[in-house]
C-alpha atoms as a PDB file:
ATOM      1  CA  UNK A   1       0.000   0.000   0.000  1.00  0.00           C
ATOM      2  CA  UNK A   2       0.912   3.581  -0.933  1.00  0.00           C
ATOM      3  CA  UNK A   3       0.750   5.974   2.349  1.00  0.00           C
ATOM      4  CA  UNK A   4       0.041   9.568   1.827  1.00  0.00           C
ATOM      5  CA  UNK A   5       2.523  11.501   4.548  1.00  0.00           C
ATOM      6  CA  UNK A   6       0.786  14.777   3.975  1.00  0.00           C
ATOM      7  CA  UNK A   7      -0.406  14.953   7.106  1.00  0.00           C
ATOM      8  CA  UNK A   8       2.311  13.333   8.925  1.00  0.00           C
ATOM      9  CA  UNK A   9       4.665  15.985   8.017  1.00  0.00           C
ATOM     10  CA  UNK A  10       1.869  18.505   9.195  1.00  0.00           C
ATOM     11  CA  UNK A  11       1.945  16.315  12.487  1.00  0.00           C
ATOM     12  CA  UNK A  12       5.728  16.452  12.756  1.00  0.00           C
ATOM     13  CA  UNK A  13       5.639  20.611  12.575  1.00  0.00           C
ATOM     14  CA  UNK A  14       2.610  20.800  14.822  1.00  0.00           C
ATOM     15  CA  UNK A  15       4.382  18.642  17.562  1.00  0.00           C
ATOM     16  CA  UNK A  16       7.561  20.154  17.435  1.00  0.00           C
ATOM     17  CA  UNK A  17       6.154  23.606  17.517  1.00  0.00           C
ATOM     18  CA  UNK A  18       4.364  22.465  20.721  1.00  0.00           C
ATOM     19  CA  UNK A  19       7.198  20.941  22.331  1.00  0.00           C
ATOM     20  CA  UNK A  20       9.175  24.105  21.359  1.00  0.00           C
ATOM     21  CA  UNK A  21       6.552  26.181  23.208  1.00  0.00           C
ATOM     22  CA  UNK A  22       6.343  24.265  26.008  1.00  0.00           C
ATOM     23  CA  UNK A  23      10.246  24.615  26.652  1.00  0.00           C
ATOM     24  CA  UNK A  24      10.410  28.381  26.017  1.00  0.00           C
ATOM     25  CA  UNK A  25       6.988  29.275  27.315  1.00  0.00           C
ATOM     26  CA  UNK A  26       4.959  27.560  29.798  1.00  0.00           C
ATOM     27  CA  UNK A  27       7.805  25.981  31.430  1.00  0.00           C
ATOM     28  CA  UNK A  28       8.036  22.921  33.242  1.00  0.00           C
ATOM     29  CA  UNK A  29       7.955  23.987  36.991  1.00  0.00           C
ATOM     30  CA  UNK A  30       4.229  22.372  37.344  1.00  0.00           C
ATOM     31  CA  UNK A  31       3.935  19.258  37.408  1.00  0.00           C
ATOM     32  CA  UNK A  32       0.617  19.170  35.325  1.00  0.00           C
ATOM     33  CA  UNK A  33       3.355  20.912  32.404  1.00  0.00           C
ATOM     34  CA  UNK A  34       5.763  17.934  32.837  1.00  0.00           C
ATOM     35  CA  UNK A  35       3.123  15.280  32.089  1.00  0.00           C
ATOM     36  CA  UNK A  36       1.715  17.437  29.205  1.00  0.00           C
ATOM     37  CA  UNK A  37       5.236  18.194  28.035  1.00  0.00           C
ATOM     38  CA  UNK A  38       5.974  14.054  27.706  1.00  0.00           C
ATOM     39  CA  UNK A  39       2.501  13.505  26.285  1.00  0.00           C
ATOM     40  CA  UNK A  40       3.727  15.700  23.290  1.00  0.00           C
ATOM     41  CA  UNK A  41       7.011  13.957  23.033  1.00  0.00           C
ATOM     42  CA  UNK A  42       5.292  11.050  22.815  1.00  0.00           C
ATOM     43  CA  UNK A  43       3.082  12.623  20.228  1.00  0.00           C
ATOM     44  CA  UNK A  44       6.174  14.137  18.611  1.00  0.00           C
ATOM     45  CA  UNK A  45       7.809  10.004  18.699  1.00  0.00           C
ATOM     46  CA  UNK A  46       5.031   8.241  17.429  1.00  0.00           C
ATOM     47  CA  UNK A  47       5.030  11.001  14.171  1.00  0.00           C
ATOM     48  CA  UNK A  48       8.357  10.417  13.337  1.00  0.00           C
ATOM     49  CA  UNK A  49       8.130   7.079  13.685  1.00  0.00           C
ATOM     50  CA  UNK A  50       5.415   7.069  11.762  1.00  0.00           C
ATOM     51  CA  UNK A  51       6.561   8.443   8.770  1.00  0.00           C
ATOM     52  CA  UNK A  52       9.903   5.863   9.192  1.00  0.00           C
ATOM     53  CA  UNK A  53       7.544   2.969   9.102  1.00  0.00           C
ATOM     54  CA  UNK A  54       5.426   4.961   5.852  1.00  0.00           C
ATOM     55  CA  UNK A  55       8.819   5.508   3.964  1.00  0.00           C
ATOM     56  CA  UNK A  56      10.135   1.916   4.789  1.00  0.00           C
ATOM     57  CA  UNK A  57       6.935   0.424   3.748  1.00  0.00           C
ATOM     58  CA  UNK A  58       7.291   2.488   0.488  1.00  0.00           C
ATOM     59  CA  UNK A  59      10.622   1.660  -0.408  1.00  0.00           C
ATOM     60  CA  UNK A  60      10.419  -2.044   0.392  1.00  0.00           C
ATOM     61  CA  UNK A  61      13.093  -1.530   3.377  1.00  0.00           C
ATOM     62  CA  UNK A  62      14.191  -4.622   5.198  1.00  0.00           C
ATOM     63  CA  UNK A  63      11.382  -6.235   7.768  1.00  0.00           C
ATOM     64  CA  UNK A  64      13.921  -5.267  10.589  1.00  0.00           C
ATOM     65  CA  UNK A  65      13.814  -1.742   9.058  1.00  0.00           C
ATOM     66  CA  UNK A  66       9.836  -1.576   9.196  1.00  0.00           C
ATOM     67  CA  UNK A  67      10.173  -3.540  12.773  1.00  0.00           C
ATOM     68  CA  UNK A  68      12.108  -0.756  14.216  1.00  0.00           C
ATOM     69  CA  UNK A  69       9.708   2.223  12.968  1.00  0.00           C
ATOM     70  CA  UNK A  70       6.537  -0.023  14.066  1.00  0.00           C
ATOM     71  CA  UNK A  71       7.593  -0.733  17.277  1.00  0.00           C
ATOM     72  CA  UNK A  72       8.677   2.836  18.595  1.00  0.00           C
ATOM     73  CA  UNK A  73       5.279   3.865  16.589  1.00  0.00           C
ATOM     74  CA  UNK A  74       3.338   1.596  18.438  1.00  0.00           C
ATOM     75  CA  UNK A  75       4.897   1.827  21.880  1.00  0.00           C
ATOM     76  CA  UNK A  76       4.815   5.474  22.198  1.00  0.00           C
ATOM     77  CA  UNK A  77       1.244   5.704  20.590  1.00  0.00           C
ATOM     78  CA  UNK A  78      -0.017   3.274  23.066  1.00  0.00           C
ATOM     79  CA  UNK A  79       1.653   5.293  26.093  1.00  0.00           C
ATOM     80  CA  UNK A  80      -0.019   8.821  24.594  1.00  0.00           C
ATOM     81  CA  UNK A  81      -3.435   8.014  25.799  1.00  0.00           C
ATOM     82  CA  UNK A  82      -2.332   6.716  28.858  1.00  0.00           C
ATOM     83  CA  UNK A  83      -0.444   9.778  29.421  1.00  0.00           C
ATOM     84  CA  UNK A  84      -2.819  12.179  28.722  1.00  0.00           C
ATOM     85  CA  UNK A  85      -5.486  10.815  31.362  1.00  0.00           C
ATOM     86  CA  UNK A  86      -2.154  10.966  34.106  1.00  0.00           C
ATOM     87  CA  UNK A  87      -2.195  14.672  32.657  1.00  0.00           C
ATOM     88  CA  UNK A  88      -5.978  15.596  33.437  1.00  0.00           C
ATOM     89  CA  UNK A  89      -5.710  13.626  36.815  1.00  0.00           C
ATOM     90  CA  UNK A  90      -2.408  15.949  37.819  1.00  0.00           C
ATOM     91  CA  UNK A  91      -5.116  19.285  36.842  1.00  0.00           C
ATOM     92  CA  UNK A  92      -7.585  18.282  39.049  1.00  0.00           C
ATOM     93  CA  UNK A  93      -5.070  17.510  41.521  1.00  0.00           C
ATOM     94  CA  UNK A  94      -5.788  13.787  42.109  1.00  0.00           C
ATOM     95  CA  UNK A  95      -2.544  12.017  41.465  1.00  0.00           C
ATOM     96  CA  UNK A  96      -1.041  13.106  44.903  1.00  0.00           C
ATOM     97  CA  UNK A  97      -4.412  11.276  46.417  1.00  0.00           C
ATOM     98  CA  UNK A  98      -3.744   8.372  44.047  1.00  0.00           C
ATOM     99  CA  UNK A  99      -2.972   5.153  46.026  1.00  0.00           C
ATOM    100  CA  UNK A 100      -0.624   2.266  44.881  1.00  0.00           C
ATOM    101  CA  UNK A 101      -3.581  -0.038  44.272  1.00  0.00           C
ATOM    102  CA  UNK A 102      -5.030   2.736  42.163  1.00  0.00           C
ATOM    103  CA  UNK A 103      -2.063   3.315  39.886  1.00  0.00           C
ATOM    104  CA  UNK A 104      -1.631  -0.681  39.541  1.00  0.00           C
ATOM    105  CA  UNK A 105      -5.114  -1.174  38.847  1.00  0.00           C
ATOM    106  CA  UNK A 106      -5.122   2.665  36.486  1.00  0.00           C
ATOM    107  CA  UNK A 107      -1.771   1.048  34.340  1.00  0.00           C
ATOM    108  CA  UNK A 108      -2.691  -2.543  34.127  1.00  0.00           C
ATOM    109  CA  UNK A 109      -4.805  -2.163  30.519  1.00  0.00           C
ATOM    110  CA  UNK A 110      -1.439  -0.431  29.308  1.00  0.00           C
ATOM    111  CA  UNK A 111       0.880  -2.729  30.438  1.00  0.00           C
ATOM    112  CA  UNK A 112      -1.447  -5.388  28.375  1.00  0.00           C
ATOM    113  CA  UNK A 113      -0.583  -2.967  25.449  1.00  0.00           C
ATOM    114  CA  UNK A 114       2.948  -3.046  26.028  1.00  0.00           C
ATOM    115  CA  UNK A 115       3.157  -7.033  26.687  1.00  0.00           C
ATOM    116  CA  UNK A 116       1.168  -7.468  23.282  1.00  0.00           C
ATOM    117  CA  UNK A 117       4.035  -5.419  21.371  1.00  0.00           C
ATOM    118  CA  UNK A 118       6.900  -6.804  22.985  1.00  0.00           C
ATOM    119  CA  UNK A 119       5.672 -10.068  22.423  1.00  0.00           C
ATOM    120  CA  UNK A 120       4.973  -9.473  19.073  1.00  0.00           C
ATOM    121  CA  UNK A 121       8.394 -11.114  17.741  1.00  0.00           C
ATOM    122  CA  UNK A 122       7.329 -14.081  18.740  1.00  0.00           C
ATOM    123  CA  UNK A 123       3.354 -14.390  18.266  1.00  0.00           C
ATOM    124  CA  UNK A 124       2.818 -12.127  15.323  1.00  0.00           C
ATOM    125  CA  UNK A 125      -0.342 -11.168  16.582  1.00  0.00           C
ATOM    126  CA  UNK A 126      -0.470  -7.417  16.273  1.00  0.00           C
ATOM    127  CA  UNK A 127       1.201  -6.710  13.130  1.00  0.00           C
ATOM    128  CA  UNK A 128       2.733  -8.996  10.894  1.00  0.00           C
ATOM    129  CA  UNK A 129       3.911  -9.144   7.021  1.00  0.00           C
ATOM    130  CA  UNK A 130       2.473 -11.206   4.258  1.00  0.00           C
ATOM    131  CA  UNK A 131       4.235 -13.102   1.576  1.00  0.00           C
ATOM    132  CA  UNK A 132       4.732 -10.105  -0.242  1.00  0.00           C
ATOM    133  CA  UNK A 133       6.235  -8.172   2.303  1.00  0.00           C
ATOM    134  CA  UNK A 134       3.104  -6.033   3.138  1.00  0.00           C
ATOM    135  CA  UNK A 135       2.507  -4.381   6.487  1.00  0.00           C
ATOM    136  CA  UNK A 136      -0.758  -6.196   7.755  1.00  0.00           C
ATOM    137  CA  UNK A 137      -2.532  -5.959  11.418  1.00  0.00           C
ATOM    138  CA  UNK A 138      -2.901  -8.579  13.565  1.00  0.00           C
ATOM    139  CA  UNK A 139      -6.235  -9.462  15.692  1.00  0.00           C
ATOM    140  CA  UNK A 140      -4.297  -8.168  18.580  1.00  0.00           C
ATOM    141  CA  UNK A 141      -4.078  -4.865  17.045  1.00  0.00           C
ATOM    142  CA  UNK A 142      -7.458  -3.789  17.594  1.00  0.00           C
ATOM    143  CA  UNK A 143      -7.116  -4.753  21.313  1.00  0.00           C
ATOM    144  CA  UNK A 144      -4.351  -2.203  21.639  1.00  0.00           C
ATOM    145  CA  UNK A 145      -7.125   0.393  19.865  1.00  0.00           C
ATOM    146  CA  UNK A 146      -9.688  -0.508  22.428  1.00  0.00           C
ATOM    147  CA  UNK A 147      -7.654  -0.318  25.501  1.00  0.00           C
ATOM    148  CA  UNK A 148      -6.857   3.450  23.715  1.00  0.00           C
ATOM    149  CA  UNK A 149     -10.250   3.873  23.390  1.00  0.00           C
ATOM    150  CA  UNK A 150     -10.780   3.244  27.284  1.00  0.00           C
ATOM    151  CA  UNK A 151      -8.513   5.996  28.272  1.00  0.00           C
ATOM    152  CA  UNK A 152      -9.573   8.478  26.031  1.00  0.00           C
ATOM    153  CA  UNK A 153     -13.387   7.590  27.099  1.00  0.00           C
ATOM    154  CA  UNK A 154     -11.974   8.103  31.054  1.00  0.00           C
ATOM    155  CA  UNK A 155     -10.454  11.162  29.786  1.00  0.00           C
ATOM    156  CA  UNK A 156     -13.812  12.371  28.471  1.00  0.00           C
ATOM    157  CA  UNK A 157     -15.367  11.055  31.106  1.00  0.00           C
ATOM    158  CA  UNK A 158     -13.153  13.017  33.808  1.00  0.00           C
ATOM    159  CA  UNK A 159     -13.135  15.844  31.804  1.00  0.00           C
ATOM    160  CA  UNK A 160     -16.843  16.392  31.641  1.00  0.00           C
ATOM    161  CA  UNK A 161     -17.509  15.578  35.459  1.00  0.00           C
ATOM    162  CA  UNK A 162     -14.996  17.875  37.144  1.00  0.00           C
ATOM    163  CA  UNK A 163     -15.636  20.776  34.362  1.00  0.00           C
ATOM    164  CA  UNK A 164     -16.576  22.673  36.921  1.00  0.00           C
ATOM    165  CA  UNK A 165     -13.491  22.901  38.658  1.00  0.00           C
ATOM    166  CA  UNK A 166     -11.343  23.938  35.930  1.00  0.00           C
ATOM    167  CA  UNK A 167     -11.705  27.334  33.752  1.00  0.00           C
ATOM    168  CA  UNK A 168     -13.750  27.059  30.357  1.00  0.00           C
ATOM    169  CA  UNK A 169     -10.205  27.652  28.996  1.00  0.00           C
ATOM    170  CA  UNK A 170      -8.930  24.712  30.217  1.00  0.00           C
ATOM    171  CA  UNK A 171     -11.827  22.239  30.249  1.00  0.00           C
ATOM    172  CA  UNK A 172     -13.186  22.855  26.425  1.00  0.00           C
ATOM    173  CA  UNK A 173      -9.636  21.733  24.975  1.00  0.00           C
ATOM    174  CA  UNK A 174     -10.178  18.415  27.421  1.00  0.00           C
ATOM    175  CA  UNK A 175     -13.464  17.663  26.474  1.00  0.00           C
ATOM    176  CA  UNK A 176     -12.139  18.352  22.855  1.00  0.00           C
ATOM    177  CA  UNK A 177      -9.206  16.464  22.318  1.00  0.00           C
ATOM    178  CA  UNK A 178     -11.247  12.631  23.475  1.00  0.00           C
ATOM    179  CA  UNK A 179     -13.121  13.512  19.869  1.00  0.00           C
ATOM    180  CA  UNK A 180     -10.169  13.883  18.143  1.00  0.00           C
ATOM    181  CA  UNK A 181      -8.320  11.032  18.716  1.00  0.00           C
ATOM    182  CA  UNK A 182     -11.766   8.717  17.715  1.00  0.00           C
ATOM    183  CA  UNK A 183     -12.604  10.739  14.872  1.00  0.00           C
ATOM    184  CA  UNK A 184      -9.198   9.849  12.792  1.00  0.00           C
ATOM    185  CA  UNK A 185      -9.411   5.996  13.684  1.00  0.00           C
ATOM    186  CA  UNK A 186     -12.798   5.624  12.233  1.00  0.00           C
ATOM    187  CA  UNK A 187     -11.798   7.815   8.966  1.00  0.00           C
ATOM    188  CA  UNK A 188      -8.636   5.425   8.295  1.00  0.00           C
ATOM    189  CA  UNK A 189     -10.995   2.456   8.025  1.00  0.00           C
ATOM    190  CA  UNK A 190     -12.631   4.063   4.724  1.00  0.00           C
ATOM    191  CA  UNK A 191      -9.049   5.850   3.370  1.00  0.00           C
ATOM    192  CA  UNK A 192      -6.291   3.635   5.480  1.00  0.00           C
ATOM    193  CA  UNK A 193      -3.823   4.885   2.830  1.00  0.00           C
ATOM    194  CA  UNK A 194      -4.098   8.421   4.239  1.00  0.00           C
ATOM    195  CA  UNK A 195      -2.143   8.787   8.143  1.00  0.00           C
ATOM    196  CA  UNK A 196      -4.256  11.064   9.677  1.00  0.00           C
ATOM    197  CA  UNK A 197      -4.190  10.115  13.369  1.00  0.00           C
ATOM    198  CA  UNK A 198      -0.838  11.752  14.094  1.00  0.00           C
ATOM    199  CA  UNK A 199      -2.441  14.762  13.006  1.00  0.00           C
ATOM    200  CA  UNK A 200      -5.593  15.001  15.072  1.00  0.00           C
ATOM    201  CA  UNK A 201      -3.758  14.519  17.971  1.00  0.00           C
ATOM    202  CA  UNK A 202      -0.890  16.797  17.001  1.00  0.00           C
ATOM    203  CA  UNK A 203      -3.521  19.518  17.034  1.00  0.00           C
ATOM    204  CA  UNK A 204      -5.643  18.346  20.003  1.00  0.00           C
ATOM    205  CA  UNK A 205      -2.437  18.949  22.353  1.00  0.00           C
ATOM    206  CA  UNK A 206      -1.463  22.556  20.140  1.00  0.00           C
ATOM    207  CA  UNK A 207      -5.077  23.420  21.300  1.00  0.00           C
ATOM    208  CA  UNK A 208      -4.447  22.440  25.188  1.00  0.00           C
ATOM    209  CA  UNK A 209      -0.700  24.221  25.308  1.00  0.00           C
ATOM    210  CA  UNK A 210      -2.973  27.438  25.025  1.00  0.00           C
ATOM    211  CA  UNK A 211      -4.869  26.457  28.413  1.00  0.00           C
ATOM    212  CA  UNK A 212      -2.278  25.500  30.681  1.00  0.00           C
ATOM    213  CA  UNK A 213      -0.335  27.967  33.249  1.00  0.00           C
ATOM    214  CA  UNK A 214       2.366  30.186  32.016  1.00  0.00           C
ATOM    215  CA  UNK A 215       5.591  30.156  34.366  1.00  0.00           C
ATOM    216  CA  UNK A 216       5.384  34.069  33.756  1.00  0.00           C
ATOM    217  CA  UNK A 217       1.630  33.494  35.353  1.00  0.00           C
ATOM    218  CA  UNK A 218       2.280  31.427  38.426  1.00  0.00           C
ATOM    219  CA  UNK A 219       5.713  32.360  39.288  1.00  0.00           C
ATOM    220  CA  UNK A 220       6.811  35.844  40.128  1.00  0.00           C
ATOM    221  CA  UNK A 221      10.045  36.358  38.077  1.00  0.00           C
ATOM    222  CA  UNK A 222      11.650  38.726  40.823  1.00  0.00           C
ATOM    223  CA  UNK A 223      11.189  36.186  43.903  1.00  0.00           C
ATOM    224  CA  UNK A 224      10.617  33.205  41.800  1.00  0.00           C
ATOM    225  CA  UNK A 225       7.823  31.858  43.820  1.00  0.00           C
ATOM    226  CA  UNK A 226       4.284  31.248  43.242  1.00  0.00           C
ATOM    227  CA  UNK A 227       2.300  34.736  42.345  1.00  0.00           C
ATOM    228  CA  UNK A 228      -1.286  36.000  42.779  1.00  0.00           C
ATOM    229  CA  UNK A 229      -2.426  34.143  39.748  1.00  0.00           C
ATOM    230  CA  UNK A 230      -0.826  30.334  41.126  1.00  0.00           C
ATOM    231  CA  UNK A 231      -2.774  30.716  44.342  1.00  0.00           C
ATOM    232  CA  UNK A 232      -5.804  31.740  42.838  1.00  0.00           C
ATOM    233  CA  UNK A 233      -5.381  29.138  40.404  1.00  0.00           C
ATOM    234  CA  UNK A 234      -4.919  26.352  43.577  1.00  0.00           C
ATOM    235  CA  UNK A 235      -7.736  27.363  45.811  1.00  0.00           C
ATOM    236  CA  UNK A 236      -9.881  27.478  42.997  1.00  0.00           C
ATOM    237  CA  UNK A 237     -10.297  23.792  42.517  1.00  0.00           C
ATOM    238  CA  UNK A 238     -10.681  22.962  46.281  1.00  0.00           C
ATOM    239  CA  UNK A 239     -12.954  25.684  46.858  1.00  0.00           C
ATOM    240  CA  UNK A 240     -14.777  24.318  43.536  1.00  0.00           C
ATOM    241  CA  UNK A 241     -15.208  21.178  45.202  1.00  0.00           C
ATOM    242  CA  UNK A 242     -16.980  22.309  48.421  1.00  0.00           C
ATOM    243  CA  UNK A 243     -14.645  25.236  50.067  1.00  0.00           C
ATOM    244  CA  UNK A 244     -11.892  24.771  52.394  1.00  0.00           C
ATOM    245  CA  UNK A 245      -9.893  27.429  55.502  1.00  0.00           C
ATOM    246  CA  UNK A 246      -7.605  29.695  54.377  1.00  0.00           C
ATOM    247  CA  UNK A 247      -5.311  31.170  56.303  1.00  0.00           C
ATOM    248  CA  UNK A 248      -3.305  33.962  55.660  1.00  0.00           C
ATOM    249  CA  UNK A 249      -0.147  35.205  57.771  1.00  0.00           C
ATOM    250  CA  UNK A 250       0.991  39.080  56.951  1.00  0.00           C
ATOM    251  CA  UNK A 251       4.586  39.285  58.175  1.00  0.00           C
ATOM    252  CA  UNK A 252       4.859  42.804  60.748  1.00  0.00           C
ATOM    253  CA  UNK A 253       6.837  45.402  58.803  1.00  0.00           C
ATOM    254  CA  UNK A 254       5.706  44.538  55.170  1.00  0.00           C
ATOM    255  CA  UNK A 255       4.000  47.026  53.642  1.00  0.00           C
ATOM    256  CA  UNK A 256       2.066  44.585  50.506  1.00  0.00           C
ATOM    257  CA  UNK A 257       1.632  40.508  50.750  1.00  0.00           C
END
């Protein structure tokens, strides 16, 4: 089969952009920023592996060639979704609450994704080639879409629930990106020539690097600690969620605080 990159390459700009962005703008001093920042390096992977795996396909490359590209493609691919629900969880500030037993029971259906692909050398059961050295899916392939599925659906899911507790400009991109990462999968079963998936979600995450905190916004850049706009931004959620005490200690001498 004859891929069309098109929209790969648009994928590959889009993700680097936002990577770029991420670096230089937002910063990484939140922790919510650092799991959005390795979602969209794992974006970012799973493009350019992508188009390795297209291009090797194309020019009838070795199978190790096209093993290499469909393995980093798959691996990273299958921890996006996973990541991005770890990313909405750190937002609403329920990761620190997060128990062992919950993070065992949150990563098992990945794990199954990774055992599936690194057993795939052996069992052949979520891609394999035919006798004319085409690229053709397993039956274990669409498991690794449906676990996907299931995280993206928990993303929506958490997304919609907790909407209140997060800004509109932070909970529309949430609510938003879910739909774009099932609207590409069902497309490629009518045109599978065309890669489109790397593309949706390249521009789902360039939508949410527009919603999360600046470092210029929640750090002061003359004390470099957090400013008005972090603590706002921290008690809004609690006090979202049924109020809490604050309690505010205004040091004797000081003339602001």
């Amino acid at each position: 089969m004859q891929y069309n990159i098109d929209f790969d390459i648009a994928a590959f700009v889009i993700s680097l952009f936002t990577v770029y962005s991420v670096l230089t703008k937002k910063g990484l001093r939140i922790t919510a920023n650092r799991i959005y920042f390795a979602v969209c390096l794992c974006s970012l992977i799973s493009t350019i592996s992508d188009l390795g795996s297209a291009v090797a396909n194309i020019n009838h490359a070795s199978f190790a060639l096209q093993d290499f590209w469909n393995y980093i493609y798959l691996t990273f691919h299958s921890i996006l979704a996973f990541g991005f629900v770890i990313f909405i969880l750190a937002l609403l500030r329920f990761t620190p609450r997060m128990r062992l037993r919950h993070w065992i029971a949150f990563s098992f259906p990945m794990a199954a994704q990774l055992a599936a692909i690194l057993l795939n050398p052996f069992t052949r059961l979520v891609f394999t080639y035919s006798q004319a050295g085409a690229y053709e899916r397993g039956p274990l392939y669409f498991l690794l879409y449906a676990i996907g599925f299931l995280y993206m659906l928990a993303a929506l899911i958490l997304s919609y629930a907790f909407r209140e507790t997060l800004t509109k400009r932070k909970s529309m991109p949430l609510l938003v990106m879910p739909l774009l990462m099932f609207i590409p999968v069902i497309l490629q079963i009518y045109i599978p020539h065309i890669l489109l998936e790397n593309f949706f979600q390249a521009t789902g995450l360039m939508g949410i690097l527009y919603s999360i905190e600046d470092r210029i916004d929640a750090v002061d850049p003359v004390t470099n600690l957090g400013s008005r706009y972090g603590f706002l931004d921290a008690m809004a959620r609690p006090m979202a969620r049924g109020g809490g005490i604050v309690i505010a200690v205004k040091p004797g001498g000081l003339r602001y605080y």
